[in-house]
N, C-alpha and C. Protein backbone atom coordinates (compact mmCIF):
# COMPACT_ATOMS: atom_id res chain seq x y z
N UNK A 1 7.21 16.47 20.15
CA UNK A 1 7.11 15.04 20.31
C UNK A 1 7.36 14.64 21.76
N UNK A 2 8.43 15.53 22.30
CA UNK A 2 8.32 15.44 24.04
C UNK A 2 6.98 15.00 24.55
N UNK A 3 5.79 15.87 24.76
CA UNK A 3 4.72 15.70 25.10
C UNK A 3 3.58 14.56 24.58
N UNK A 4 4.09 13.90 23.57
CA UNK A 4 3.36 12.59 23.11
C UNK A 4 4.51 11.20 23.98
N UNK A 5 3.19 11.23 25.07
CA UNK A 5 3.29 10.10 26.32
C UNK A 5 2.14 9.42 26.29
N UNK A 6 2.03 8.24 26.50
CA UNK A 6 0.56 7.09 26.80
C UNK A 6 -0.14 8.18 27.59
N UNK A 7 0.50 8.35 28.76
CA UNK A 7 0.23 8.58 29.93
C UNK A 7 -0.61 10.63 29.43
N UNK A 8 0.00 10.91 29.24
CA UNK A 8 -0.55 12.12 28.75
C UNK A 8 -1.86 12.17 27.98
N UNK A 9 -1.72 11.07 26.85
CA UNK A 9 -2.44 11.12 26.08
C UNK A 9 -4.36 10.57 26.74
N UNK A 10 -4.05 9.50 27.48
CA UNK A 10 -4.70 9.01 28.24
C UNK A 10 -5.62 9.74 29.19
N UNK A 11 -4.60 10.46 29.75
CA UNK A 11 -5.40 11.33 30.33
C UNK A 11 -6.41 12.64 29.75
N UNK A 12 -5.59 13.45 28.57
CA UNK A 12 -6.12 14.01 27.82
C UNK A 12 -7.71 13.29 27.52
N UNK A 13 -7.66 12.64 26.91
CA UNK A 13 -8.92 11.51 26.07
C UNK A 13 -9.73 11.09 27.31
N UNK A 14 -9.03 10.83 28.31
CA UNK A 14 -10.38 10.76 29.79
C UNK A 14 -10.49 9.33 29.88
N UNK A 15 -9.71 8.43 29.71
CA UNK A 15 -9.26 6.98 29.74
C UNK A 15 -8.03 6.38 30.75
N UNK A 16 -8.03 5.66 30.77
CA UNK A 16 -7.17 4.77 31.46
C UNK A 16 -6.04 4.53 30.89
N UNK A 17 -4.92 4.14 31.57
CA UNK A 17 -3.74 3.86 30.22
C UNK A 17 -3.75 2.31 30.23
N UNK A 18 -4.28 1.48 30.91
CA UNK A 18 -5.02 -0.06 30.39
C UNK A 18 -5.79 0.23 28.94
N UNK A 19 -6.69 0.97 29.32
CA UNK A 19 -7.39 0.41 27.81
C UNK A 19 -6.53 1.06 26.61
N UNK A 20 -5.97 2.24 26.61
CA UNK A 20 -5.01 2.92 25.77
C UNK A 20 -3.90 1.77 25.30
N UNK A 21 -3.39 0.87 26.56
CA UNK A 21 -2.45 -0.30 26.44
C UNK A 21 -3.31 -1.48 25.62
N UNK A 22 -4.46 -1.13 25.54
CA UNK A 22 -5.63 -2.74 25.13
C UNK A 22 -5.68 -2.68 23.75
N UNK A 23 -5.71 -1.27 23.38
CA UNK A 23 -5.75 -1.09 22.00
C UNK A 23 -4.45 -0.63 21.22
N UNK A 24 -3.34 -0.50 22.00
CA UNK A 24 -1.64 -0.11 21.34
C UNK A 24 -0.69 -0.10 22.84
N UNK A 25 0.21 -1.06 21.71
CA UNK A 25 1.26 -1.72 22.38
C UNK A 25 2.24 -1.08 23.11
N UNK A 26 2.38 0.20 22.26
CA UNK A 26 3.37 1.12 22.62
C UNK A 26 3.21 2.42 21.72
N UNK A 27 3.97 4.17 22.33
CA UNK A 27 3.82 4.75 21.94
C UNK A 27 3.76 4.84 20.28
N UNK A 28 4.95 4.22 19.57
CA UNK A 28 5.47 3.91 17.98
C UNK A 28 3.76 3.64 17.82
N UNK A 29 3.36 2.43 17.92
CA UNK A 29 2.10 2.32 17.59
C UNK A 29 1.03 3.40 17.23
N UNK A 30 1.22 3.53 18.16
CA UNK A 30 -0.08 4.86 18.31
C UNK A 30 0.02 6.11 17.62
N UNK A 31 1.19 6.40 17.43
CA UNK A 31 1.86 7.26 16.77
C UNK A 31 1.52 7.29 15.39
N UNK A 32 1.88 6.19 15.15
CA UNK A 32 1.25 5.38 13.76
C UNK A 32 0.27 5.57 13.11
N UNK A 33 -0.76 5.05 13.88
CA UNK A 33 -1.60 4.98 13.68
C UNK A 33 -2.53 6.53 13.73
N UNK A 34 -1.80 7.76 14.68
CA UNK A 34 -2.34 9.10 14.69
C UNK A 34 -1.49 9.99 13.02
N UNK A 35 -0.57 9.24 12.94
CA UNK A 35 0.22 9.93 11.65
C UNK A 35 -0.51 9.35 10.47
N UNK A 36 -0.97 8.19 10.20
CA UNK A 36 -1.97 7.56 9.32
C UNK A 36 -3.43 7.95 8.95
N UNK A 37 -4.11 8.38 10.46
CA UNK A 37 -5.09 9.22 10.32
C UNK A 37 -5.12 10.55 9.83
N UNK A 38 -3.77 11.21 10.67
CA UNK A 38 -4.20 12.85 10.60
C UNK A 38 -3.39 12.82 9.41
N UNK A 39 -2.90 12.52 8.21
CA UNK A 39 -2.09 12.71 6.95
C UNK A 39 -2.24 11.94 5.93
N UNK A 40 -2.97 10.74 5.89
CA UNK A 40 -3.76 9.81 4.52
C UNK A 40 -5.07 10.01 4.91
N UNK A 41 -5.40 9.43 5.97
CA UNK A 41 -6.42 8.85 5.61
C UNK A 41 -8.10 10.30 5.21
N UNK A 42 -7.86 10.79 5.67
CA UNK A 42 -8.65 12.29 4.89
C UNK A 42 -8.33 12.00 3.36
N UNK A 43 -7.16 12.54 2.69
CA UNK A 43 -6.93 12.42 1.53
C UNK A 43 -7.21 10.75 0.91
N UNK A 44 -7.20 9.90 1.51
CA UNK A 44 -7.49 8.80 0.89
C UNK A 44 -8.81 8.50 0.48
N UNK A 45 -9.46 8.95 1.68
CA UNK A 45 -11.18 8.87 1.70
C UNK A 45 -11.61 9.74 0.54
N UNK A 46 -11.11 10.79 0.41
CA UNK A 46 -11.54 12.12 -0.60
C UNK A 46 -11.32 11.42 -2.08
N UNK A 47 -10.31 10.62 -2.24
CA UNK A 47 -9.66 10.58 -3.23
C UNK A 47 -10.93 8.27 -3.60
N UNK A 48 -11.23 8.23 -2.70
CA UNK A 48 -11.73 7.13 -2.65
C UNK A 48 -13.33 7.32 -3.11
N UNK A 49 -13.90 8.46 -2.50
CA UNK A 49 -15.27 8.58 -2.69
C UNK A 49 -15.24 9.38 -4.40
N UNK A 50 -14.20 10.01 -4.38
CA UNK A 50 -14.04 10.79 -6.17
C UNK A 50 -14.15 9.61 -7.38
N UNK A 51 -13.58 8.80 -6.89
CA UNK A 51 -13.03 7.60 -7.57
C UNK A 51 -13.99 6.88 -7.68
N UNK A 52 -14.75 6.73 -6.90
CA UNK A 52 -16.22 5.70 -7.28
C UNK A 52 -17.85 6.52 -7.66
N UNK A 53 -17.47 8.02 -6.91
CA UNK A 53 -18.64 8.91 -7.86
C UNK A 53 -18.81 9.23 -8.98
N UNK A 54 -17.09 9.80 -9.25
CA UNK A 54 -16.80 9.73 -10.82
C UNK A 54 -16.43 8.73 -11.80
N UNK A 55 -16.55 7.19 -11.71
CA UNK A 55 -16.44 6.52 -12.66
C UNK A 55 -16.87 7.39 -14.34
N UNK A 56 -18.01 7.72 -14.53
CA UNK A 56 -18.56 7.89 -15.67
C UNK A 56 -17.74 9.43 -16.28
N UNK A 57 -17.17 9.89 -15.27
CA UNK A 57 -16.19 11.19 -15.62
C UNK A 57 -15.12 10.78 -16.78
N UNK A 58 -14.46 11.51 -17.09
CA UNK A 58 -13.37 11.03 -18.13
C UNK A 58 -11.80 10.96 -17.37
N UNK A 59 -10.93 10.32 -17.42
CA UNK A 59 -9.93 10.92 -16.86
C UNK A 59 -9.36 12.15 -16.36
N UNK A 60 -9.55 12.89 -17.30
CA UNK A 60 -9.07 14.48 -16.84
C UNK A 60 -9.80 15.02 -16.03
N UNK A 61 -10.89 14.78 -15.65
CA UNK A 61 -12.21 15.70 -14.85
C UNK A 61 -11.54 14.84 -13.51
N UNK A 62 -11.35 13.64 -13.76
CA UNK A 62 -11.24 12.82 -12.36
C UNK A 62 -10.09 13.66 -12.01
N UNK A 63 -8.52 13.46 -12.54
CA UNK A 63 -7.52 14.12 -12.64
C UNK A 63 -7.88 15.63 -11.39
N UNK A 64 -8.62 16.63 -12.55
CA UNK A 64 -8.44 17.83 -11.79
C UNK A 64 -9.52 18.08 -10.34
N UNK A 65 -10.28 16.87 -10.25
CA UNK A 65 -10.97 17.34 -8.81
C UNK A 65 -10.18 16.46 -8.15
N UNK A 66 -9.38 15.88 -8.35
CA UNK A 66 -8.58 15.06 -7.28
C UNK A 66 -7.53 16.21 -7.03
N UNK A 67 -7.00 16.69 -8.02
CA UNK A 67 -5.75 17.62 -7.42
C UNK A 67 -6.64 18.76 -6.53
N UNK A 68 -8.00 19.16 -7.06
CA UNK A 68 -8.43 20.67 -6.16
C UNK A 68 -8.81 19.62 -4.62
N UNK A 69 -9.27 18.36 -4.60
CA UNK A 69 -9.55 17.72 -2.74
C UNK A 69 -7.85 17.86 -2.41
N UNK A 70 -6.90 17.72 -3.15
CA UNK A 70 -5.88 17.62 -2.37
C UNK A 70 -5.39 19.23 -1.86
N UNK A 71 -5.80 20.25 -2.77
CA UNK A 71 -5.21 21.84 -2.28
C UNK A 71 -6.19 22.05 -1.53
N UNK A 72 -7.59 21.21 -1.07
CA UNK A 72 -8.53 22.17 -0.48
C UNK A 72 -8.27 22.85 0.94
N UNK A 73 -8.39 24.27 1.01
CA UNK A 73 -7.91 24.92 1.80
C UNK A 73 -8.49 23.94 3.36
N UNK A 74 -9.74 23.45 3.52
CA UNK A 74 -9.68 22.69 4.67
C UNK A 74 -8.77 21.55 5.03
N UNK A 75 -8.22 21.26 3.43
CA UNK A 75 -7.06 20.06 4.52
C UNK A 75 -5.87 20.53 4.71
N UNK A 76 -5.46 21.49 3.81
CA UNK A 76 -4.27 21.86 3.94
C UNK A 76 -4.62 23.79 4.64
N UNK A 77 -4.61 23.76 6.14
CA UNK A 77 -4.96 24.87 6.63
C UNK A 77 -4.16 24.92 7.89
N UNK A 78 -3.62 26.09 7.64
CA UNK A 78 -2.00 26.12 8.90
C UNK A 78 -1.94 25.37 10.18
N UNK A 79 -3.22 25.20 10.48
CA UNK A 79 -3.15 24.23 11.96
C UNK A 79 -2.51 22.84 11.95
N UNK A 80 -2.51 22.21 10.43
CA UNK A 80 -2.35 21.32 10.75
C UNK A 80 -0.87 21.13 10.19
N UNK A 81 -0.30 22.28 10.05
CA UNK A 81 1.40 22.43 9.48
C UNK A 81 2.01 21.65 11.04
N UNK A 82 1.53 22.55 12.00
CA UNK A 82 2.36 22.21 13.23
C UNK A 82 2.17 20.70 13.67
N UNK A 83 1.18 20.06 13.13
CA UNK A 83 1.38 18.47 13.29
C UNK A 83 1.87 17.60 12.43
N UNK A 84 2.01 18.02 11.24
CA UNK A 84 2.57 17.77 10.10
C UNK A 84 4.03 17.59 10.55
N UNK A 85 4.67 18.89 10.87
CA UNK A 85 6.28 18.90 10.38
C UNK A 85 6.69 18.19 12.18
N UNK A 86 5.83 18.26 12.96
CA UNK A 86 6.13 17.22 14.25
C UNK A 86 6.21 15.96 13.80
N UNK A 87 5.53 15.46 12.97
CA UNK A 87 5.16 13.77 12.91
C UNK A 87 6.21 13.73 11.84
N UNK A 88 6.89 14.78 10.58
CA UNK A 88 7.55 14.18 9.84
C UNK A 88 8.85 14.28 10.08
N UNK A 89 9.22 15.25 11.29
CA UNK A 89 10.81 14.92 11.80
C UNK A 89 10.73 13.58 12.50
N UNK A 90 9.63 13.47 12.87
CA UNK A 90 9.87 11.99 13.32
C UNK A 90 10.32 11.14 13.00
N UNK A 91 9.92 11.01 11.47
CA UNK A 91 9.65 10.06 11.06
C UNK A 91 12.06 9.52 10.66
N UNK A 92 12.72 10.70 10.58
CA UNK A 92 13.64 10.39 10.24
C UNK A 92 13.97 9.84 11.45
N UNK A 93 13.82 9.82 12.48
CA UNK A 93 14.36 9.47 13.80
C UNK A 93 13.57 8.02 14.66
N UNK A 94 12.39 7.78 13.65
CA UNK A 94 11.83 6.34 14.68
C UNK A 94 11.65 5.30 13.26
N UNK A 95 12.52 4.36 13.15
CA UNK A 95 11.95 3.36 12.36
C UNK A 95 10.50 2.87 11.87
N UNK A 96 9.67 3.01 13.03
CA UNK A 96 8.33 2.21 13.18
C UNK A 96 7.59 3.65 12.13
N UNK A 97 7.63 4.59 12.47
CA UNK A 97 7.15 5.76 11.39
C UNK A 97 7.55 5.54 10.13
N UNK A 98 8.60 5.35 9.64
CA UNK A 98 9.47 5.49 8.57
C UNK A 98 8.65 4.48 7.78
N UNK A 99 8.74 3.03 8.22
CA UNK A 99 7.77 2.33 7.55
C UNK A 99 6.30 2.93 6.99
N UNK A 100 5.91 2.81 8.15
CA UNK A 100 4.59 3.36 7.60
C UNK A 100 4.72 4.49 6.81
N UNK A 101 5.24 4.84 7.50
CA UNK A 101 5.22 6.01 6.06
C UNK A 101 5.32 6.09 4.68
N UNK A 102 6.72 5.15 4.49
CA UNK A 102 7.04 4.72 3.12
C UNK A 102 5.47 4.13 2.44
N UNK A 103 5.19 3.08 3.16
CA UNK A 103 3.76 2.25 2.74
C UNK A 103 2.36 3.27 2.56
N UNK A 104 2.52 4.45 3.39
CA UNK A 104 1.01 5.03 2.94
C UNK A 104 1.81 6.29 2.01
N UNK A 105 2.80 6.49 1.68
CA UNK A 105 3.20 7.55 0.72
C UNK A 105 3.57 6.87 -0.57
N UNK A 106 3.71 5.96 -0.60
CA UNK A 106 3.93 5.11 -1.78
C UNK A 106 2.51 4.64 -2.49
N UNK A 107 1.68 4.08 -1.81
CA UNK A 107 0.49 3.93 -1.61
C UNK A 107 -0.38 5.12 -2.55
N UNK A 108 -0.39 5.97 -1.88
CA UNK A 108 -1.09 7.56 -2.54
C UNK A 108 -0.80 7.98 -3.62
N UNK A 109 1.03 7.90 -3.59
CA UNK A 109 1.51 8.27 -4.79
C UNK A 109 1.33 7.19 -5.97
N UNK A 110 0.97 6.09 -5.63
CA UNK A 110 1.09 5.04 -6.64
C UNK A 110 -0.72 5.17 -7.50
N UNK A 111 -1.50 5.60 -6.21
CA UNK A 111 -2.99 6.27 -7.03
C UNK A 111 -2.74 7.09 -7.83
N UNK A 112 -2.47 8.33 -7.44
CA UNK A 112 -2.05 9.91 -7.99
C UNK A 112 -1.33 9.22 -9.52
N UNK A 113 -0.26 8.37 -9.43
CA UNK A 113 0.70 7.99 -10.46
C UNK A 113 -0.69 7.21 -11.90
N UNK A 114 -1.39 6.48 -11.49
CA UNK A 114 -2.21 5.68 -11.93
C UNK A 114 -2.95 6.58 -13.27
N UNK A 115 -3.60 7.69 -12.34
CA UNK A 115 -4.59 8.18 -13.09
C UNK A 115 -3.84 9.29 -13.85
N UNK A 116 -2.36 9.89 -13.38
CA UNK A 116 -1.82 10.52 -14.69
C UNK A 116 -1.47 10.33 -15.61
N UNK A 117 -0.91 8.73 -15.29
CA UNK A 117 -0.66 7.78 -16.64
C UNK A 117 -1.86 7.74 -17.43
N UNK A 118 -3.58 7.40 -16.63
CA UNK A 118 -4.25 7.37 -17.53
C UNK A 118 -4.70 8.53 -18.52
N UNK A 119 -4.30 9.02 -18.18
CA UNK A 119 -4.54 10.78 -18.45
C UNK A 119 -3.57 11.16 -19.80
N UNK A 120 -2.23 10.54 -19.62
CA UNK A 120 -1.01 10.42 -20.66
C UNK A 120 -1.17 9.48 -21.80
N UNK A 121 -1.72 8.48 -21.67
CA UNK A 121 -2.20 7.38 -22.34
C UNK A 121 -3.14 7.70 -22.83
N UNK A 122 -4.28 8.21 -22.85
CA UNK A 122 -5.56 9.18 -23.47
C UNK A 122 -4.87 10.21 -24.58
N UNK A 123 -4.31 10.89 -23.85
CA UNK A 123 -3.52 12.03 -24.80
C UNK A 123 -2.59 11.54 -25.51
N UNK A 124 -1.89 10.48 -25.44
CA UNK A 124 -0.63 9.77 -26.68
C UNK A 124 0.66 10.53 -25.59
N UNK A 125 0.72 10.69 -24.73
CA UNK A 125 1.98 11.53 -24.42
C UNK A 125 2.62 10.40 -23.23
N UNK A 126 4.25 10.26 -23.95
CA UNK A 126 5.26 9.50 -22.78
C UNK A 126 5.53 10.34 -21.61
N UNK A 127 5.06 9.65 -20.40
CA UNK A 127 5.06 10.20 -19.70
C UNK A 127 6.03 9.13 -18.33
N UNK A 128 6.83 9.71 -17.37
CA UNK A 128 6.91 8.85 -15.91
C UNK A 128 5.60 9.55 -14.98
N UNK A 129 5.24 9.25 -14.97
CA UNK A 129 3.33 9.31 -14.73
C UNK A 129 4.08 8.92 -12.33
N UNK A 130 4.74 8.00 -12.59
CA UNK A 130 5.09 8.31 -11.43
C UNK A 130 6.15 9.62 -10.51
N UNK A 131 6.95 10.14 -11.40
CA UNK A 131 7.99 10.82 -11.18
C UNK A 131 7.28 12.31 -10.99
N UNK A 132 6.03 12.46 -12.44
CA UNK A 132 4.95 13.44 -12.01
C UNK A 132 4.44 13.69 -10.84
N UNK A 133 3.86 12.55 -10.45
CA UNK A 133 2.81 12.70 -9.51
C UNK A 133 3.90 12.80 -8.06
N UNK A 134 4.92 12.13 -7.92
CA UNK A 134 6.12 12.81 -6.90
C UNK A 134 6.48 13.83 -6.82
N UNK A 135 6.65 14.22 -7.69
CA UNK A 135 7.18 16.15 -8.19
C UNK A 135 6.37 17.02 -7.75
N UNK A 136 4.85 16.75 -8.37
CA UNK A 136 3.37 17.53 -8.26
C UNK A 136 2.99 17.67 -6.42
N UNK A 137 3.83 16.74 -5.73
CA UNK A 137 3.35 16.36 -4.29
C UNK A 137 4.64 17.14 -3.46
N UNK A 138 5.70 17.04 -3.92
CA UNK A 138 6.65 17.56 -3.52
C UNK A 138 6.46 19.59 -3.30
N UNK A 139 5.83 19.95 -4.89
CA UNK A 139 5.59 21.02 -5.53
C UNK A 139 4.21 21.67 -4.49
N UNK A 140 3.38 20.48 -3.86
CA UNK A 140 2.19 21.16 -3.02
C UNK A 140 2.83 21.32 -2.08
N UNK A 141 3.63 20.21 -1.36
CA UNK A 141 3.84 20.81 -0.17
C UNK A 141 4.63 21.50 0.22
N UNK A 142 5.83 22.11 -0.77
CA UNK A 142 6.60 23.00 -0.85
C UNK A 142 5.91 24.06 -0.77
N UNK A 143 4.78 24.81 -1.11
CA UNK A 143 3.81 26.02 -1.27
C UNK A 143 2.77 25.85 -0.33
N UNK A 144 2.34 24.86 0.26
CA UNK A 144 1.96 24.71 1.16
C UNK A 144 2.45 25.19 2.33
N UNK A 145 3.84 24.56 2.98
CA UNK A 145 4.71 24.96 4.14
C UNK A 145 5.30 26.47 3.84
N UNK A 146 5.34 27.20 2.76
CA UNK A 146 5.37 28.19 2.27
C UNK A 146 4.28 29.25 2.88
N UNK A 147 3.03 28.68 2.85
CA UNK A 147 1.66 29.78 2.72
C UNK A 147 1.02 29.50 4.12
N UNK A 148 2.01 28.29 4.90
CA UNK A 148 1.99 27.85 6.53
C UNK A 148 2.54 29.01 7.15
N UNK A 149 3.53 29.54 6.57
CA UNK A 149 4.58 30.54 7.43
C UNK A 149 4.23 31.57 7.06
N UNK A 150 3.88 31.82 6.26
CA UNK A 150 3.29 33.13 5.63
C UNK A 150 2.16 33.54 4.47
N UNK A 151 0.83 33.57 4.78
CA UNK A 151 -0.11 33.21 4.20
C UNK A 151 0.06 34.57 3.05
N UNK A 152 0.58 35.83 3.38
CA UNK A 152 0.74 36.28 2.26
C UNK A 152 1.68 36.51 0.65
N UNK A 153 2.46 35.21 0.99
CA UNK A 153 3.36 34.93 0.99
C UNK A 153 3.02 33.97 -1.03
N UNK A 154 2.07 32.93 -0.25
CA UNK A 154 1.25 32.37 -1.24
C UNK A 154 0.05 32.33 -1.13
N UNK A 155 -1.46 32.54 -1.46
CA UNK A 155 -2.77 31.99 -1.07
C UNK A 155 -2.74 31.16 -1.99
N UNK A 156 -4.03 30.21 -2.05
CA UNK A 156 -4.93 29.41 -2.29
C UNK A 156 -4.41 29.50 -3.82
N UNK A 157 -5.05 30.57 -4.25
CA UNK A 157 -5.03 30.38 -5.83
C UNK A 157 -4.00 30.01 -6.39
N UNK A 158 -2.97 30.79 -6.34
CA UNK A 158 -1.44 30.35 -6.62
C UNK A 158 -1.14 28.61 -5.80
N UNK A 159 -1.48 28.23 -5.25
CA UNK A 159 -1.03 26.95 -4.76
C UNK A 159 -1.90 26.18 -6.17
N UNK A 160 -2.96 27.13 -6.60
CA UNK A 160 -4.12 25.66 -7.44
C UNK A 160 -3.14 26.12 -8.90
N UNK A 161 -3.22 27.09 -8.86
CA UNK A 161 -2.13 28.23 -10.06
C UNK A 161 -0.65 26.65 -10.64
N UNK A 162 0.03 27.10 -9.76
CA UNK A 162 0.91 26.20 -9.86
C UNK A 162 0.80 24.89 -10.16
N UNK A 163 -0.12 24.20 -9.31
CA UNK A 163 -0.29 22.49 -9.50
C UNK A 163 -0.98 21.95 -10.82
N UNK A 164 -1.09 23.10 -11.51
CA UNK A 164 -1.82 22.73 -12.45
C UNK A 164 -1.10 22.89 -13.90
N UNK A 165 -0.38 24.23 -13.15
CA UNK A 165 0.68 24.38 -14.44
C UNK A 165 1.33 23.36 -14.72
N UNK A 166 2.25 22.72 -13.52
CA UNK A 166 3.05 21.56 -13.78
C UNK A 166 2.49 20.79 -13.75
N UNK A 167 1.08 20.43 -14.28
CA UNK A 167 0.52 18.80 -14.71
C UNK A 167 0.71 19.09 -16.27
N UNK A 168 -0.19 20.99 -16.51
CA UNK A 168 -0.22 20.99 -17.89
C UNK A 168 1.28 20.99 -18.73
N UNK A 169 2.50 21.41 -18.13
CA UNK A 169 3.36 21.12 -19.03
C UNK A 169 3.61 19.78 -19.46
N UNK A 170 3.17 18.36 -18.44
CA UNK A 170 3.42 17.06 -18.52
C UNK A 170 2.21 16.33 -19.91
N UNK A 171 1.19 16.83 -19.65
CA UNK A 171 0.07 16.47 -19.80
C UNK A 171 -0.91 17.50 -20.78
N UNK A 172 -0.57 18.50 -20.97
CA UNK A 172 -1.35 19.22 -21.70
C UNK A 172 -2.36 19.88 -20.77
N UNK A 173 -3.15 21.12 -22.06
CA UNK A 173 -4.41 21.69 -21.04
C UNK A 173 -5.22 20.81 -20.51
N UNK A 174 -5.56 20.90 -19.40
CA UNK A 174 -6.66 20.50 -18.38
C UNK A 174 -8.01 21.31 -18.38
N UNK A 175 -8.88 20.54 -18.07
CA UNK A 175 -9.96 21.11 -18.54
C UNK A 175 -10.63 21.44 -16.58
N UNK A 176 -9.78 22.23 -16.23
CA UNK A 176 -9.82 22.56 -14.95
C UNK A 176 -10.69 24.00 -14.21
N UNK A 177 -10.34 24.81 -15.60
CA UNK A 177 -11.41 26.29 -15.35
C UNK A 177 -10.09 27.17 -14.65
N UNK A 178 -9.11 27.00 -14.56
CA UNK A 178 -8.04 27.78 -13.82
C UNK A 178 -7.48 29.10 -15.57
């Protein structure tokens, strides 16, 4: 985080630090707004275009291609561990992160929460449909930062292995092909 400066950044990108200043106020800003991009907004879009292709899908189909865009090895692929765990020590240490953060992780999780409930509600089963979908997120990126440090450690399959198990103990079989 040392090296995230206007002035750095500015130069990097081949700009001025006026117009860098024209479009964000201050580093927090920008920061923001690069932690918003490089950590929702991919998964939001994925999870946005699923959501309006698959209307005519049933819950559970929606369900399990939303969990495989979220393990897909292109978003979650070690390069982007090292910007990940930069932007999220941050986040305990700069207020202006923390917010946002809360708002786009609450946000995601409150989708994710939505459609397991609908998924629980289909099947007759009481569910905290939110506490799931926290757990299930907690549970990726735990095996995730896991298969960051050591890819032989966990691959791919076992990350889809797992996320699926702990939907099906909540939720029953999934009609996922795992």
């Amino acid at each position: 985080m040392s090296a995230f400066r206007m002035e750095r950044i500015a130069a990097e990108a081949g700009v001025s630090l006026g117009l860098m200043s024209h479009y964000f106020t201050d580093k927090n800003e920008l920061l923001t707004e690069v932690y918003q991009a490089a950590l929702y907004e991919d998964v939001n879009r994925k999870l946005a275009e699923l959501a309006n292709k698959e209307v005519t899908r049933s819950p559970t189909e929606r369900l399990c291609r939303i969990i495989d865009a979220i393990i897909d090895p292109e978003y979650l692929k070690p390069t982007n561990l090292t910007m990940w765990l930069a932007l999220w020590s941050e986040i305990v240490v700069n207020p202006d992160l923390r917010r946002a953060h809360r708002a786009l992780y609450r946000s995601y999780l409150q989708s994710l929460a939505e459609l397991i409930g609908t998924v629980a509600k289909e099947r007759r089963r009481a569910v905290n449909a939110v506490e799931i979908a926290r757990n299930l997120q907690a549970l990726i990126d735990g095996l995730f930062l896991e298969r960051a440090l050591d890819r032989r450690a966990v691959d791919h399959a076992d990350l889809r292995r797992a996320s699926y198990e702990f939907l099906e103990l909540h939720l029953g079989a999934l009609t996922s092909g795992v």
